[in-house]
C-alpha atoms as a PDB file:
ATOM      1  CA  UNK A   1    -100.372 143.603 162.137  1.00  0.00           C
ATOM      2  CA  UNK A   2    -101.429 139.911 162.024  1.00  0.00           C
ATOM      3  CA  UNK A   3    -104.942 141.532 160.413  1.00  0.00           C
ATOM      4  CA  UNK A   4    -103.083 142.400 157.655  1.00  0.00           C
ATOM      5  CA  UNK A   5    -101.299 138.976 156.720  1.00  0.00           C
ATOM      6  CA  UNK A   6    -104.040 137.366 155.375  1.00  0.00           C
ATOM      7  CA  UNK A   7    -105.365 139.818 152.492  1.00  0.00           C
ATOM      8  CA  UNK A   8    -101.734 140.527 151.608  1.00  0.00           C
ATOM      9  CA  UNK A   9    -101.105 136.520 151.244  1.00  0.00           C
ATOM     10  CA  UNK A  10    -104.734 136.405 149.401  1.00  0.00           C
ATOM     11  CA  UNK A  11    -103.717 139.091 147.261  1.00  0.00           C
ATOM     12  CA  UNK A  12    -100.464 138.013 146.284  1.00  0.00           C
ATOM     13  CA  UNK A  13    -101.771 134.442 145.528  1.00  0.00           C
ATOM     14  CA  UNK A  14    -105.199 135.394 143.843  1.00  0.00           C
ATOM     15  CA  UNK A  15    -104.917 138.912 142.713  1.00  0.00           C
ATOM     16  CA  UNK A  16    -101.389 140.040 141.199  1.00  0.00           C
ATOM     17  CA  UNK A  17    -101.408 136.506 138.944  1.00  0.00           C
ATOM     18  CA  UNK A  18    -104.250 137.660 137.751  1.00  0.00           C
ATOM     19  CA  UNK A  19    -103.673 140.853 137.044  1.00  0.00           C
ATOM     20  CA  UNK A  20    -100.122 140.063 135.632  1.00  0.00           C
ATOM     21  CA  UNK A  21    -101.360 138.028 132.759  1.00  0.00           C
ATOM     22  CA  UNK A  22    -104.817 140.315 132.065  1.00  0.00           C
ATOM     23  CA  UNK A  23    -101.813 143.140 132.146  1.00  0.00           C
ATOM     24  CA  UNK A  24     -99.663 141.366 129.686  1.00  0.00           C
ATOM     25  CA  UNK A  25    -102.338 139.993 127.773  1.00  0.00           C
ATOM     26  CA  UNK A  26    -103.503 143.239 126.966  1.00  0.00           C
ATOM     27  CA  UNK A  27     -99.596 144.854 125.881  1.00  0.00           C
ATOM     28  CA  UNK A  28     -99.528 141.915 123.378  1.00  0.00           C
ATOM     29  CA  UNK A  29    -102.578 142.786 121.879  1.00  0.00           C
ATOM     30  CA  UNK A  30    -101.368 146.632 121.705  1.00  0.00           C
ATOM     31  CA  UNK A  31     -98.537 145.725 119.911  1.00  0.00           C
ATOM     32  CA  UNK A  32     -99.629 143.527 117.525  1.00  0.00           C
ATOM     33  CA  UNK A  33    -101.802 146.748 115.923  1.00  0.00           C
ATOM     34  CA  UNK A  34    -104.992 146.749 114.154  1.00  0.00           C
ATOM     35  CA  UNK A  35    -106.614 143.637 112.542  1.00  0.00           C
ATOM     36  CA  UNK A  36    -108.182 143.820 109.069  1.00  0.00           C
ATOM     37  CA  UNK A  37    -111.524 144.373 110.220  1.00  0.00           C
ATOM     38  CA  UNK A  38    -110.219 147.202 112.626  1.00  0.00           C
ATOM     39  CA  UNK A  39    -108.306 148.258 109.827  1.00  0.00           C
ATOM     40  CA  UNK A  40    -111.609 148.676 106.897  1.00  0.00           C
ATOM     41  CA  UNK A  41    -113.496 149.929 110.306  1.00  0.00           C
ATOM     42  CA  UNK A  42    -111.075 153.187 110.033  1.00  0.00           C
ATOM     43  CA  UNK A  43    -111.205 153.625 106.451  1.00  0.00           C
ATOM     44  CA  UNK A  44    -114.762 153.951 106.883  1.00  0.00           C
ATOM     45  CA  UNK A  45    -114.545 156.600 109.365  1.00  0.00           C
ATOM     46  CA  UNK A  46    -112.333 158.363 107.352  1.00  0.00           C
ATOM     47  CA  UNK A  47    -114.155 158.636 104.610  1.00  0.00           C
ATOM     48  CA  UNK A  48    -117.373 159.436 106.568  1.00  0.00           C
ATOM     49  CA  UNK A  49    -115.303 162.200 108.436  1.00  0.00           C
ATOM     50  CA  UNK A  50    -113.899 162.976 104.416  1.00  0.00           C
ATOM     51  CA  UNK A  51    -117.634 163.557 103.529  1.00  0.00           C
ATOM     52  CA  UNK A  52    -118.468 165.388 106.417  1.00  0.00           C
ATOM     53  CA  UNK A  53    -115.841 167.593 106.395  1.00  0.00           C
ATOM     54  CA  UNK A  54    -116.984 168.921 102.535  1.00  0.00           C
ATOM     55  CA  UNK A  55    -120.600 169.144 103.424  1.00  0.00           C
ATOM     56  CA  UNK A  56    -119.697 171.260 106.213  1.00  0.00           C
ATOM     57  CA  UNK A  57    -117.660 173.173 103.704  1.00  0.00           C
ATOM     58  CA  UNK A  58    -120.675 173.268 101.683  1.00  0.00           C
ATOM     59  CA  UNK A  59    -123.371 174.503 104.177  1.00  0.00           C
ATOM     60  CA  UNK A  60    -120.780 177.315 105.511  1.00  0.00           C
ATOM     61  CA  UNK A  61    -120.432 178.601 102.079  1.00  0.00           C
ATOM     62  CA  UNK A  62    -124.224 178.509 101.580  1.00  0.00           C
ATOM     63  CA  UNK A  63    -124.599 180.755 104.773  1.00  0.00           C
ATOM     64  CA  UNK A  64    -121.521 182.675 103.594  1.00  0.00           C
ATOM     65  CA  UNK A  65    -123.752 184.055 100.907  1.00  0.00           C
ATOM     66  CA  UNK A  66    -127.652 183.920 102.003  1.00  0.00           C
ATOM     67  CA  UNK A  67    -126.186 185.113 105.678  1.00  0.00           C
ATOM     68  CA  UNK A  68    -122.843 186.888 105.739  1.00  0.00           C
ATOM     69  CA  UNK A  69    -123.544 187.634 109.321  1.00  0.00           C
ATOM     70  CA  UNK A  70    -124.247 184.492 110.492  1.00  0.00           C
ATOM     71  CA  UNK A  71    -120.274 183.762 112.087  1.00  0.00           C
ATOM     72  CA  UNK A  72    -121.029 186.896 114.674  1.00  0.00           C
ATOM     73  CA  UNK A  73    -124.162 186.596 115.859  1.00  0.00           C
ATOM     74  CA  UNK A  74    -124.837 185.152 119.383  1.00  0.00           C
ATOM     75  CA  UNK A  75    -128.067 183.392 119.586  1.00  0.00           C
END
């Protein structure tokens, strides 16, 4: 039992303060939501995933017609 004692007492005195504030630092950041950059960062990626989305469109509707079988077949 007394082998215990000291890493509890080093953990409670090193450790959980630690951990408390990296813990609460990171639930204020959370809350405060996106910044402007993160915020410009997302439109981006929307409209690249916007973009993306209709060229897929596209290319399926190109293989619609030169390949109507292209959906089934297993390769």
């Amino acid at each position: 039992m007394d082998i215990l004692v000291a890493p509890i007492i080093i953990f409670l005195i090193i450790v959980a303060p630690i951990w408390l504030i990296l813990h609460y630092r990171s639930k204020r950041q959370v809350s405060q939501g996106l910044t402007e950059e993160e915020y410009a960062q997302l439109n981006e990626l929307i409209t690249r995933a916007d973009k993306m989305a209709q060229r897929i469109d596209t290319l399926e509707a190109i293989l619609d017609t030169e390949a109507p079988q292209w959906r089934t077949r297993d390769d």
